[in-house]
PDB file of N, CA and C in Angstrom:
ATOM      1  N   UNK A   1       3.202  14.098  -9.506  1.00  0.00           N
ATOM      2  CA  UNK A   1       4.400  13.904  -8.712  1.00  0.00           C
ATOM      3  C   UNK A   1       5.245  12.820  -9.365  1.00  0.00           C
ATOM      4  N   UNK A   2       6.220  12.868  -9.180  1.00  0.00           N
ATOM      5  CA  UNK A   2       7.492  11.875  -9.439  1.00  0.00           C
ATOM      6  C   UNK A   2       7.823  11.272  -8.297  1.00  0.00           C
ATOM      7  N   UNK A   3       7.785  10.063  -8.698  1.00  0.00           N
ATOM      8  CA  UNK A   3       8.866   8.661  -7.906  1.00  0.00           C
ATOM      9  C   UNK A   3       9.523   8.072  -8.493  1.00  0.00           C
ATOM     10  N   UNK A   4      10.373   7.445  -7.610  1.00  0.00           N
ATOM     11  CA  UNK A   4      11.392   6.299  -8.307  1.00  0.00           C
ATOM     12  C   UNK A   4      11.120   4.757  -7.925  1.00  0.00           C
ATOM     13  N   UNK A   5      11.237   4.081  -9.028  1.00  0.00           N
ATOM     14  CA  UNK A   5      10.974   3.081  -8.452  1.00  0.00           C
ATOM     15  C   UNK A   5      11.980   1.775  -8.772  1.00  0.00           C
ATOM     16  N   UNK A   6      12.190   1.239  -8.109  1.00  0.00           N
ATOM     17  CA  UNK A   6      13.339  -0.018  -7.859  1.00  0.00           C
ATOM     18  C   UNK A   6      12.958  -1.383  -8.115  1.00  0.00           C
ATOM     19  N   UNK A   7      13.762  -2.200  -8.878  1.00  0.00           N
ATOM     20  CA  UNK A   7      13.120  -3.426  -9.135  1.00  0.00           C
ATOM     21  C   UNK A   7      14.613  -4.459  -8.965  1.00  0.00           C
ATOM     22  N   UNK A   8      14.217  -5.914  -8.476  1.00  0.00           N
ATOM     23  CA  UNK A   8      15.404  -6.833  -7.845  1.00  0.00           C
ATOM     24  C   UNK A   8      15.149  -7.597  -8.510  1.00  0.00           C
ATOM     25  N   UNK A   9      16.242  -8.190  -8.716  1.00  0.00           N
ATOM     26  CA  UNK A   9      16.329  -9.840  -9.457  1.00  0.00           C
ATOM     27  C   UNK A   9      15.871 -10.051 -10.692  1.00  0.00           C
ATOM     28  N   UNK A  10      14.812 -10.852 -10.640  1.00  0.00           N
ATOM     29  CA  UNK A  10      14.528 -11.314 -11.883  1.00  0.00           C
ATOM     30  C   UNK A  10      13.772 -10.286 -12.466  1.00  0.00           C
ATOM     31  N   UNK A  11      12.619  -9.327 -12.128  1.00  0.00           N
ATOM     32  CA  UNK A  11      12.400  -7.956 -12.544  1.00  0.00           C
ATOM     33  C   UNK A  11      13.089  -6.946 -13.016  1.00  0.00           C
ATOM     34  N   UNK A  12      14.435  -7.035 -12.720  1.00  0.00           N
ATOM     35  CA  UNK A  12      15.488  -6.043 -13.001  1.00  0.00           C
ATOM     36  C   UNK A  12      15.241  -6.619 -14.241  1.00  0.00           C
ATOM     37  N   UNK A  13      15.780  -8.229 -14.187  1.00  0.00           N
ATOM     38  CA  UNK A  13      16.071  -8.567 -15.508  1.00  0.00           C
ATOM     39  C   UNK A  13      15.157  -7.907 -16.785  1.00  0.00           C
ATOM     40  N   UNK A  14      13.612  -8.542 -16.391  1.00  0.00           N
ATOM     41  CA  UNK A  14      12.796  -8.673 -17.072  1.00  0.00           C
ATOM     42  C   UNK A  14      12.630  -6.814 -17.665  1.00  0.00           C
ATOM     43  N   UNK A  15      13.117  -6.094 -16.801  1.00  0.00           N
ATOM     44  CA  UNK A  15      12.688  -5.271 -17.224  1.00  0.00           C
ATOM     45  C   UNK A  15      13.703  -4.303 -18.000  1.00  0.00           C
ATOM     46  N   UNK A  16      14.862  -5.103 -17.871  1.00  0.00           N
ATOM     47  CA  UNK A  16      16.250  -4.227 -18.180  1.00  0.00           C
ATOM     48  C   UNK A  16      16.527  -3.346 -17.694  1.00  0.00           C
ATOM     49  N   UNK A  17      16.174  -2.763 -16.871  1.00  0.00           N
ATOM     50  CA  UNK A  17      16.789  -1.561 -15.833  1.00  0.00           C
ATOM     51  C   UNK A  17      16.712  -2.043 -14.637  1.00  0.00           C
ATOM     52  N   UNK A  18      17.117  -1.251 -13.186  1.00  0.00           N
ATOM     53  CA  UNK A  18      17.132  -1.618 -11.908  1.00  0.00           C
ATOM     54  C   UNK A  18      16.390   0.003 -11.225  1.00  0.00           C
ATOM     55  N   UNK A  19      16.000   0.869 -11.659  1.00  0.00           N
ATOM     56  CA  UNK A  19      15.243   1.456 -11.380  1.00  0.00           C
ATOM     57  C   UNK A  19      14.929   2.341 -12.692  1.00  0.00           C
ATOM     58  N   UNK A  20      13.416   3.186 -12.633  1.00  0.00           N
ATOM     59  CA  UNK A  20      12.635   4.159 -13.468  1.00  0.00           C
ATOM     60  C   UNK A  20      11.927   5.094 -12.688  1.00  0.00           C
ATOM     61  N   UNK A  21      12.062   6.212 -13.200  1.00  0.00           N
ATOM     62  CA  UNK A  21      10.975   7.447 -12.510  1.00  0.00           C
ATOM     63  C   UNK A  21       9.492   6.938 -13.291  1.00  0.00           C
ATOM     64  N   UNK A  22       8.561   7.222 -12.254  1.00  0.00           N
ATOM     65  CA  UNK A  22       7.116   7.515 -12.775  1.00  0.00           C
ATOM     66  C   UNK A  22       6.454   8.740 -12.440  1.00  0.00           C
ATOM     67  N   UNK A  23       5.537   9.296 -13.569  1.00  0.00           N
ATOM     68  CA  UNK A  23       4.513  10.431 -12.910  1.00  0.00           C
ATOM     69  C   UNK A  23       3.703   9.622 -12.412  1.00  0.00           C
ATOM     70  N   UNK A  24       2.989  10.545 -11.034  1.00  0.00           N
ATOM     71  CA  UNK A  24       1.611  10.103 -10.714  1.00  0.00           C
ATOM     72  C   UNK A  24       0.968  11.098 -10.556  1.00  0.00           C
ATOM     73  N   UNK A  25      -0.164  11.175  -9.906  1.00  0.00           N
ATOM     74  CA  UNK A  25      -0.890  12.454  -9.722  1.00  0.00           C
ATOM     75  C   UNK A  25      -0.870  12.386  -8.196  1.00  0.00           C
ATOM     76  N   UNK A  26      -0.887  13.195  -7.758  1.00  0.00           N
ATOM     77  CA  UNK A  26      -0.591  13.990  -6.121  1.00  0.00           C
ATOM     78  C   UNK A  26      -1.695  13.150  -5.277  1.00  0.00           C
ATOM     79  N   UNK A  27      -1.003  12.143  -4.421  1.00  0.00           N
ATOM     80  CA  UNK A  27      -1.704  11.699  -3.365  1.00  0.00           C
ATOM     81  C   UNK A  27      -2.106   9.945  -3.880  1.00  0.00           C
ATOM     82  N   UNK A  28      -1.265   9.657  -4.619  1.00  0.00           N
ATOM     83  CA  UNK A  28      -1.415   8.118  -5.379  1.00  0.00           C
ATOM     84  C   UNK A  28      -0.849   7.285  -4.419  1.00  0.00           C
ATOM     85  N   UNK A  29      -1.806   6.356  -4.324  1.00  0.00           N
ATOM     86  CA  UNK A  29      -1.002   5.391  -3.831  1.00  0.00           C
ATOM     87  C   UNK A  29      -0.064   4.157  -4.082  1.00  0.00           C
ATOM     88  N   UNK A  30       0.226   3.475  -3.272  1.00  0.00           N
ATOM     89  CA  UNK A  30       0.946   1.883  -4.194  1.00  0.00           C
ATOM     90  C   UNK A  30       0.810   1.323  -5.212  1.00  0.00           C
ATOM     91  N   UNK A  31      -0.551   0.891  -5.204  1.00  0.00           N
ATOM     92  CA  UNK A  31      -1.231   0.405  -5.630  1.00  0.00           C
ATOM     93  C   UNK A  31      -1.602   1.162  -7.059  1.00  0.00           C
ATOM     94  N   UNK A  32      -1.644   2.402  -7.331  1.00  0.00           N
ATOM     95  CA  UNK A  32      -1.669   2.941  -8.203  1.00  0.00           C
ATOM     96  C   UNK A  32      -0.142   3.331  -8.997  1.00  0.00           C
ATOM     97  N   UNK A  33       0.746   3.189  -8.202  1.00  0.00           N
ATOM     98  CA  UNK A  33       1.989   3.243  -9.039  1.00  0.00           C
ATOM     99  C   UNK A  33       2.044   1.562  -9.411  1.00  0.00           C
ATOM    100  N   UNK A  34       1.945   0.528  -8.860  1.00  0.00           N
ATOM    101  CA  UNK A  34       1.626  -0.681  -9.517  1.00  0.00           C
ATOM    102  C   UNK A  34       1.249  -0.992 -10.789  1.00  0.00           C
ATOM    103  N   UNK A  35       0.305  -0.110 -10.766  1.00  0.00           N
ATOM    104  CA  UNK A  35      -0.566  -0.263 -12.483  1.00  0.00           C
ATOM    105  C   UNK A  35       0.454   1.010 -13.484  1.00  0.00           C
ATOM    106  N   UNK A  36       0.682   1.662 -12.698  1.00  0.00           N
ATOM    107  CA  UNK A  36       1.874   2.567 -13.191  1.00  0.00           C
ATOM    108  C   UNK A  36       2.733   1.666 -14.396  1.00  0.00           C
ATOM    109  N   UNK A  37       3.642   0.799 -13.569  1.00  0.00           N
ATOM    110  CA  UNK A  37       4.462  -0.283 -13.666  1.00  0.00           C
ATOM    111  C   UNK A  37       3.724  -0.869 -15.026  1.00  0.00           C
ATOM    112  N   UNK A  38       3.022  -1.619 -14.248  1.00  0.00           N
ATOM    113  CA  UNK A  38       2.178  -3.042 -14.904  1.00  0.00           C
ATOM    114  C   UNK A  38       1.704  -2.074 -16.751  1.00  0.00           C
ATOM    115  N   UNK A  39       1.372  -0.838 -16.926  1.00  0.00           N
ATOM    116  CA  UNK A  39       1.267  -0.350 -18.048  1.00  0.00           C
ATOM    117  C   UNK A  39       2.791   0.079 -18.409  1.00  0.00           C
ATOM    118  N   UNK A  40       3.568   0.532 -18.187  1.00  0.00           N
ATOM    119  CA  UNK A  40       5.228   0.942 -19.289  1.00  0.00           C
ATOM    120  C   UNK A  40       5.811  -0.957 -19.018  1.00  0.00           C
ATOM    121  N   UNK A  41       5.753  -1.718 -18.331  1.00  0.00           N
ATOM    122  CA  UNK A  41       6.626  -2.689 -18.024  1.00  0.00           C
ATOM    123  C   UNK A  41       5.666  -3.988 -18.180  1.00  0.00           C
ATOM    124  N   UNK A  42       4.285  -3.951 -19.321  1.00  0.00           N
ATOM    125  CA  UNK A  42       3.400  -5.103 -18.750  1.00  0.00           C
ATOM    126  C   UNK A  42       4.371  -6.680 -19.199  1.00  0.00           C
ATOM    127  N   UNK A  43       5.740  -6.739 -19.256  1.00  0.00           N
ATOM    128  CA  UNK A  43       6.343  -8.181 -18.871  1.00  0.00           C
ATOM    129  C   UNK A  43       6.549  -8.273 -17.326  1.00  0.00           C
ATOM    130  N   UNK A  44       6.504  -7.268 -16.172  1.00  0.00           N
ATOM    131  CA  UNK A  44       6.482  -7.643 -15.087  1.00  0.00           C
ATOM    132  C   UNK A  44       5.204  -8.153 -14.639  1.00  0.00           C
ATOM    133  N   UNK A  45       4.080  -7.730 -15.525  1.00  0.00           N
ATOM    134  CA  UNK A  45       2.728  -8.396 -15.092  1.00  0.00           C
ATOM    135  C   UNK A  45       2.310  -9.711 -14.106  1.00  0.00           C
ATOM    136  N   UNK A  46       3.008 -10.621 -14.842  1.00  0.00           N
ATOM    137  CA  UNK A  46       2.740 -12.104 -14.015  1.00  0.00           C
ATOM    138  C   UNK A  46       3.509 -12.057 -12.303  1.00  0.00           C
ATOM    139  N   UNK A  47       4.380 -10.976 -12.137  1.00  0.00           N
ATOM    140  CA  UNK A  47       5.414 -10.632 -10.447  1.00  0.00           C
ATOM    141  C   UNK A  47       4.204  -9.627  -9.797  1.00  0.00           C
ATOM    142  N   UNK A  48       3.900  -9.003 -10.368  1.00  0.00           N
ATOM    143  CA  UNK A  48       3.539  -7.877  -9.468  1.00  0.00           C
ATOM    144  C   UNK A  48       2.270  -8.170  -8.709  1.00  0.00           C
ATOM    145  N   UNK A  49       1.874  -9.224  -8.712  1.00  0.00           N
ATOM    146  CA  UNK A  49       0.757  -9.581  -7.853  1.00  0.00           C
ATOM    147  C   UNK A  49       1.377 -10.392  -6.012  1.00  0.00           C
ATOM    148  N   UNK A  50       2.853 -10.580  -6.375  1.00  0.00           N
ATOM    149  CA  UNK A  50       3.450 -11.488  -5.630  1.00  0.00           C
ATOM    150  C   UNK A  50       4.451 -10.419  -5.063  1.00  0.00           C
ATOM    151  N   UNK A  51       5.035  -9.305  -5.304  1.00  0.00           N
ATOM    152  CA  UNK A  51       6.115  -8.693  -4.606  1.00  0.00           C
ATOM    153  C   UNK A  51       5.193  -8.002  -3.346  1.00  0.00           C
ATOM    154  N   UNK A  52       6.676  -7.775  -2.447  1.00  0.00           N
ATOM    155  CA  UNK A  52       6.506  -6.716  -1.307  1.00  0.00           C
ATOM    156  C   UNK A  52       7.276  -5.610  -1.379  1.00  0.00           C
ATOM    157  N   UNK A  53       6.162  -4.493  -1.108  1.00  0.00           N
ATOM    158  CA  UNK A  53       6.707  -2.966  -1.748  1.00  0.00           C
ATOM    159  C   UNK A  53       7.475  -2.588  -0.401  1.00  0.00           C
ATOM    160  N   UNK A  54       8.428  -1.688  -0.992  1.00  0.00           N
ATOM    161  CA  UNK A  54       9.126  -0.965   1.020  1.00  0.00           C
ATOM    162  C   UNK A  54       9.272   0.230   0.262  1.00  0.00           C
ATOM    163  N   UNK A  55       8.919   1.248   0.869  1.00  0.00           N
ATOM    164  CA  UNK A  55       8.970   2.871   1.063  1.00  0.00           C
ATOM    165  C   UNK A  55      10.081   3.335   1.661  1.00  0.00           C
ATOM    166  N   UNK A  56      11.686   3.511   1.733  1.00  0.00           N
ATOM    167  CA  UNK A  56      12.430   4.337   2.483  1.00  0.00           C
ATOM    168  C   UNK A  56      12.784   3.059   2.783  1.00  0.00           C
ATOM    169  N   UNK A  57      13.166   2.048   2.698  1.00  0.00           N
ATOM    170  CA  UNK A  57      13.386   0.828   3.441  1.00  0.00           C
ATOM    171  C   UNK A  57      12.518   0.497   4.497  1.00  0.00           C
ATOM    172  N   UNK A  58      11.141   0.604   4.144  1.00  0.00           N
ATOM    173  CA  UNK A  58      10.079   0.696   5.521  1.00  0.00           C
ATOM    174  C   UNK A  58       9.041  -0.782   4.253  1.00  0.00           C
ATOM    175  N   UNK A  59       8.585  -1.341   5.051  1.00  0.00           N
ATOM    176  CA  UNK A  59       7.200  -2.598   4.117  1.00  0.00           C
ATOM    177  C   UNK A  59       6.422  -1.852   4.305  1.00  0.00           C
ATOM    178  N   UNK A  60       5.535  -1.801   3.240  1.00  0.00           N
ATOM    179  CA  UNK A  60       3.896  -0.929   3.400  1.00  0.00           C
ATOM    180  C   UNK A  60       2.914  -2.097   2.398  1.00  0.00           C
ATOM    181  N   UNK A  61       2.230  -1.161   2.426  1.00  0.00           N
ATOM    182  CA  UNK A  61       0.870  -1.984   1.456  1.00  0.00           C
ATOM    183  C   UNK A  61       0.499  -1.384   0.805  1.00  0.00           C
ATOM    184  N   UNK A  62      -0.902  -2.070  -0.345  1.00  0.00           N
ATOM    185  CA  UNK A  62      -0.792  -1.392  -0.996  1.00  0.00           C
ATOM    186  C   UNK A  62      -1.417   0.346  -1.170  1.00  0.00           C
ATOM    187  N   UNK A  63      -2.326   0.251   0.282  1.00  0.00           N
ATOM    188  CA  UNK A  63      -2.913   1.659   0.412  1.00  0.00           C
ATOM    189  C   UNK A  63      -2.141   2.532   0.672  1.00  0.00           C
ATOM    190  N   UNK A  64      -0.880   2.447   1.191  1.00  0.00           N
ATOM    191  CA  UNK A  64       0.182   3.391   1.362  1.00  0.00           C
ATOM    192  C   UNK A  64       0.368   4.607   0.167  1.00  0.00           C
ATOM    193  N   UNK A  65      -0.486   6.041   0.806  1.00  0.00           N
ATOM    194  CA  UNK A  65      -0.060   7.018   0.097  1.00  0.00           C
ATOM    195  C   UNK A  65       1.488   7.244  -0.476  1.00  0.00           C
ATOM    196  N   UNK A  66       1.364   7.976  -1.717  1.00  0.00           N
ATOM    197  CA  UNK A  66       3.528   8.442  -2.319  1.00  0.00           C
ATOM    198  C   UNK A  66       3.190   9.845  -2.181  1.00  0.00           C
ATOM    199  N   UNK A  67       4.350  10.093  -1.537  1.00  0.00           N
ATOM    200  CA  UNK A  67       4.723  11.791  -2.102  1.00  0.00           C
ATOM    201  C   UNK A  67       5.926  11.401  -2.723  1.00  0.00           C
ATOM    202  N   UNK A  68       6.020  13.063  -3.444  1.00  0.00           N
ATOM    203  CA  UNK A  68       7.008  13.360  -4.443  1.00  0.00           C
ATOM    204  C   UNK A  68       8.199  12.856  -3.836  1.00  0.00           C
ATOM    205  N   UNK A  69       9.013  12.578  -4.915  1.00  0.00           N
ATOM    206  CA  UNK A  69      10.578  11.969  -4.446  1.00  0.00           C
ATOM    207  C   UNK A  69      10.413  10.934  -3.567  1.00  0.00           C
ATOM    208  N   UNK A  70       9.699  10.007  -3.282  1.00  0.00           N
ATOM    209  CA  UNK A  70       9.646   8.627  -2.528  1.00  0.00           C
ATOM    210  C   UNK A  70      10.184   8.001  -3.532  1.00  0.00           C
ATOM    211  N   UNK A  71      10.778   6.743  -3.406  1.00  0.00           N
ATOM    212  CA  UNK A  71      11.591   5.574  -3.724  1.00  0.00           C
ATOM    213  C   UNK A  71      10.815   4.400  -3.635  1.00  0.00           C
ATOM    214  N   UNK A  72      10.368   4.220  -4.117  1.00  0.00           N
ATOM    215  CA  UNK A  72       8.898   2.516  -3.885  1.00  0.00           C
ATOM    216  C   UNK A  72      10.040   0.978  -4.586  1.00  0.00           C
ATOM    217  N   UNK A  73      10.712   0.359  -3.881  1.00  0.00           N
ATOM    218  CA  UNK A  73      10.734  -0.975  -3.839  1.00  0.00           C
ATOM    219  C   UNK A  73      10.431  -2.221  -3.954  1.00  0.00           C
ATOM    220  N   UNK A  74      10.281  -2.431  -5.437  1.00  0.00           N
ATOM    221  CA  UNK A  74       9.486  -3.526  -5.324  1.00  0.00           C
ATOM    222  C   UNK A  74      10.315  -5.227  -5.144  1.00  0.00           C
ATOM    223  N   UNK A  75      10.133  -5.634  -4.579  1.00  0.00           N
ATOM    224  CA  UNK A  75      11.040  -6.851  -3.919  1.00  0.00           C
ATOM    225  C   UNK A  75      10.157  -8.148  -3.946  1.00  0.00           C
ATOM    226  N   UNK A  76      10.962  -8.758  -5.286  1.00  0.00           N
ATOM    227  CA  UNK A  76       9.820 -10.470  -5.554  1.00  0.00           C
ATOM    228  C   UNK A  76      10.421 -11.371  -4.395  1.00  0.00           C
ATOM    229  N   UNK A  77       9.511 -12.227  -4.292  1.00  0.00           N
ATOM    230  CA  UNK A  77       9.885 -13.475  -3.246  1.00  0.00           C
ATOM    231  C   UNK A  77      11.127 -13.798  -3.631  1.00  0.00           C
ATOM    232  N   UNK A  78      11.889 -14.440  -2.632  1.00  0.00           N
ATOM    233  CA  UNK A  78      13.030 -14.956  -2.911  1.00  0.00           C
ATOM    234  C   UNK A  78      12.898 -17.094  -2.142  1.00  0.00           C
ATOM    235  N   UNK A  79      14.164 -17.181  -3.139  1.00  0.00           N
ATOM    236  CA  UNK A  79      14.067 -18.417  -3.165  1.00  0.00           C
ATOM    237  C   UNK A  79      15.211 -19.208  -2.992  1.00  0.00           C
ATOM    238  N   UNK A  80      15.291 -20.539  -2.549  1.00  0.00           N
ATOM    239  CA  UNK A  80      16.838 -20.707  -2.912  1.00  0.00           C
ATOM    240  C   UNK A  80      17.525 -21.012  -1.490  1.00  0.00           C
ATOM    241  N   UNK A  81      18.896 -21.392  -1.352  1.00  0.00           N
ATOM    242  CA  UNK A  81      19.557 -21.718  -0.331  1.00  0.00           C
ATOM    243  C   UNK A  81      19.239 -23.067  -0.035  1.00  0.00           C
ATOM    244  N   UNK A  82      20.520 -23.101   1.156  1.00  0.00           N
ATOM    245  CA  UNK A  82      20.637 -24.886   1.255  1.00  0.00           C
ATOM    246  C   UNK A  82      19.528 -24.915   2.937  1.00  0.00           C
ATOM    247  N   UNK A  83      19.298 -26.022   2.801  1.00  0.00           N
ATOM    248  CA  UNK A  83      18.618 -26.497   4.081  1.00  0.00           C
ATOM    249  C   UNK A  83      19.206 -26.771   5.118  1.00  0.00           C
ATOM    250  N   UNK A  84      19.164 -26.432   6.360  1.00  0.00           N
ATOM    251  CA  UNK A  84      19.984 -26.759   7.796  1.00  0.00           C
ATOM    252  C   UNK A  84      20.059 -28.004   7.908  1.00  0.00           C
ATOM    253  N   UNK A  85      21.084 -28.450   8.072  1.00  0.00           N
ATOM    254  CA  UNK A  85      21.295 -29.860   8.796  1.00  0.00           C
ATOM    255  C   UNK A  85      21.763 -29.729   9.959  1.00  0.00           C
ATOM    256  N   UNK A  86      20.851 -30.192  11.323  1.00  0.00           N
ATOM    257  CA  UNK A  86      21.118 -30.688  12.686  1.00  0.00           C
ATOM    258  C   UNK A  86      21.581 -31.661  13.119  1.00  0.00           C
TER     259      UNK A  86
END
């Protein structure tokens, strides 16, 4: 099966694109498109232990089965902004 998969920020960077199709085999999960990743892209290696994946704009984990044509999200921590003053 084919997915697409999406990458933000500094992953985009690292990886020079903002999304890539992957094959998997029928009934893969997250976690297995992860290593997907982590083998064509191993400079995202040191992120991918730290992002949160979203399916459809939905958070899952990493046991979350893919079917074909899903969209997997991978979204690193974010950081940054000013602090409230009361």
């Amino acid at each position: 099966m084919r997915i697409a998969v999406r990458f933000f920020a500094l992953m985009r960077e690292k990886a020079g694109t903002d999304i890539v199709n992957i094959d998997l085999s029928d009934g893969a999960s997250a976690a297995q498109a992860l290593e997907a990743i982590q083998g064509q892209y191993p400079v995202l290696t040191p992120y991918l232990s730290r992002v949160r994946l979203a399916l459809q704009m939905n958070f899952i984990n990493v046991d979350t089965v893919l079917h074909e044509g899903d969209e997997l999200a991978l979204i690193p921590p974010v950081s940054g902004g000013k602090a409230c003053s009361r």
